[in-house]
Protein backbone atom coordinates (compact mmCIF):
# COMPACT_ATOMS: atom_id res chain seq x y z
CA UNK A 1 158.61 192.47 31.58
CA UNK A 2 157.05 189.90 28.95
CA UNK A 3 153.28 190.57 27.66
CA UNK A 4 151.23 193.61 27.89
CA UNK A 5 150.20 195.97 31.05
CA UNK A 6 147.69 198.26 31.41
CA UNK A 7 148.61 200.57 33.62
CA UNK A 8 148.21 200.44 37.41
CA UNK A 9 150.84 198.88 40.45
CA UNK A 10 152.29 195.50 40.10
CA UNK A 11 154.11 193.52 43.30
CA UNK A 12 156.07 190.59 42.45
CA UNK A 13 158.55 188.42 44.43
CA UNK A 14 156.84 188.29 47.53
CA UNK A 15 157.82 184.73 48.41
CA UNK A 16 160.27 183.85 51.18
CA UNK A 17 164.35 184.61 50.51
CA UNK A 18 163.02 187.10 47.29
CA UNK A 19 163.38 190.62 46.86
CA UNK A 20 160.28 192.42 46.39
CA UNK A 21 159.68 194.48 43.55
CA UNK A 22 156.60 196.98 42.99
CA UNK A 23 156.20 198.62 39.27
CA UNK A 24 153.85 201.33 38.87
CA UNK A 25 152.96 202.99 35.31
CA UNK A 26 150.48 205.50 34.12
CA UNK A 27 149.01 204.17 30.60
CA UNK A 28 148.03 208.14 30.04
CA UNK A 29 151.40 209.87 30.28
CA UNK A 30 153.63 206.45 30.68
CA UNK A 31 154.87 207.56 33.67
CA UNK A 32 157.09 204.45 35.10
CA UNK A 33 158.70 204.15 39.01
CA UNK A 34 159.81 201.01 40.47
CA UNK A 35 160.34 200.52 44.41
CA UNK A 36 162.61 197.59 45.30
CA UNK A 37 163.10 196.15 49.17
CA UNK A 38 160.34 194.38 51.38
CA UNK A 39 160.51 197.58 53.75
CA UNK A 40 159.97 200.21 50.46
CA UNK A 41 157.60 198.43 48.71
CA UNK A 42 155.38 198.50 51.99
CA UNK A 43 156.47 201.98 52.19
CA UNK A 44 154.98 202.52 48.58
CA UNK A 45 151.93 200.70 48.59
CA UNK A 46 151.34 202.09 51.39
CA UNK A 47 151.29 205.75 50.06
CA UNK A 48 148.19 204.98 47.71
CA UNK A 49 150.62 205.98 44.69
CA UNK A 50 147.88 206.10 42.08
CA UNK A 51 146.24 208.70 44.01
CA UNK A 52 149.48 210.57 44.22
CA UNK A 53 150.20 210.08 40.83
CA UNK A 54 146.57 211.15 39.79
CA UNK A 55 146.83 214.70 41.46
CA UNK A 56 149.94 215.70 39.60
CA UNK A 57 149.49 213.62 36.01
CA UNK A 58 150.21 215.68 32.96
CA UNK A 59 147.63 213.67 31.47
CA UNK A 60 145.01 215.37 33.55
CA UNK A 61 145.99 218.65 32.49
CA UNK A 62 142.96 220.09 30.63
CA UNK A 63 144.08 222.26 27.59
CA UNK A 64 141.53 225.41 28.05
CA UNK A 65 142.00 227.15 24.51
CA UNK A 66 139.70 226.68 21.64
């Protein structure tokens, strides 16, 4: 991948004989998964993976001593 991303999901190839591809990354803990196939990426984007990704971040952990 060429230039800078944020963070978030990113579908590409979509058009007609092309495979699609969906990237997802954290920008917190630079977590990175990519789904490949028409039928997964539906499949993925279908799963609301930020959410899912959001619950279990390490990120998110909270470090409780002083």
């Amino acid at each position: 991948m060429s230039g800078s991303w944020l963070g978030g999901v990113q579908v590409r190839r979509m058009e007609r004989g092309q495979v699609a591809v969906a990237d997802q990354l954290c920008a917190a803990c630079l977590f990175h998964r990519r789904v490949t196939g028409r039928a997964l990426v539906t499949d993925f984007l279908a799963s609301d993976p930020i959410q899912q990704h959001r619950d279990q971040c390490p990120a998110n952990d909270k470090d409780t001593t002083p």
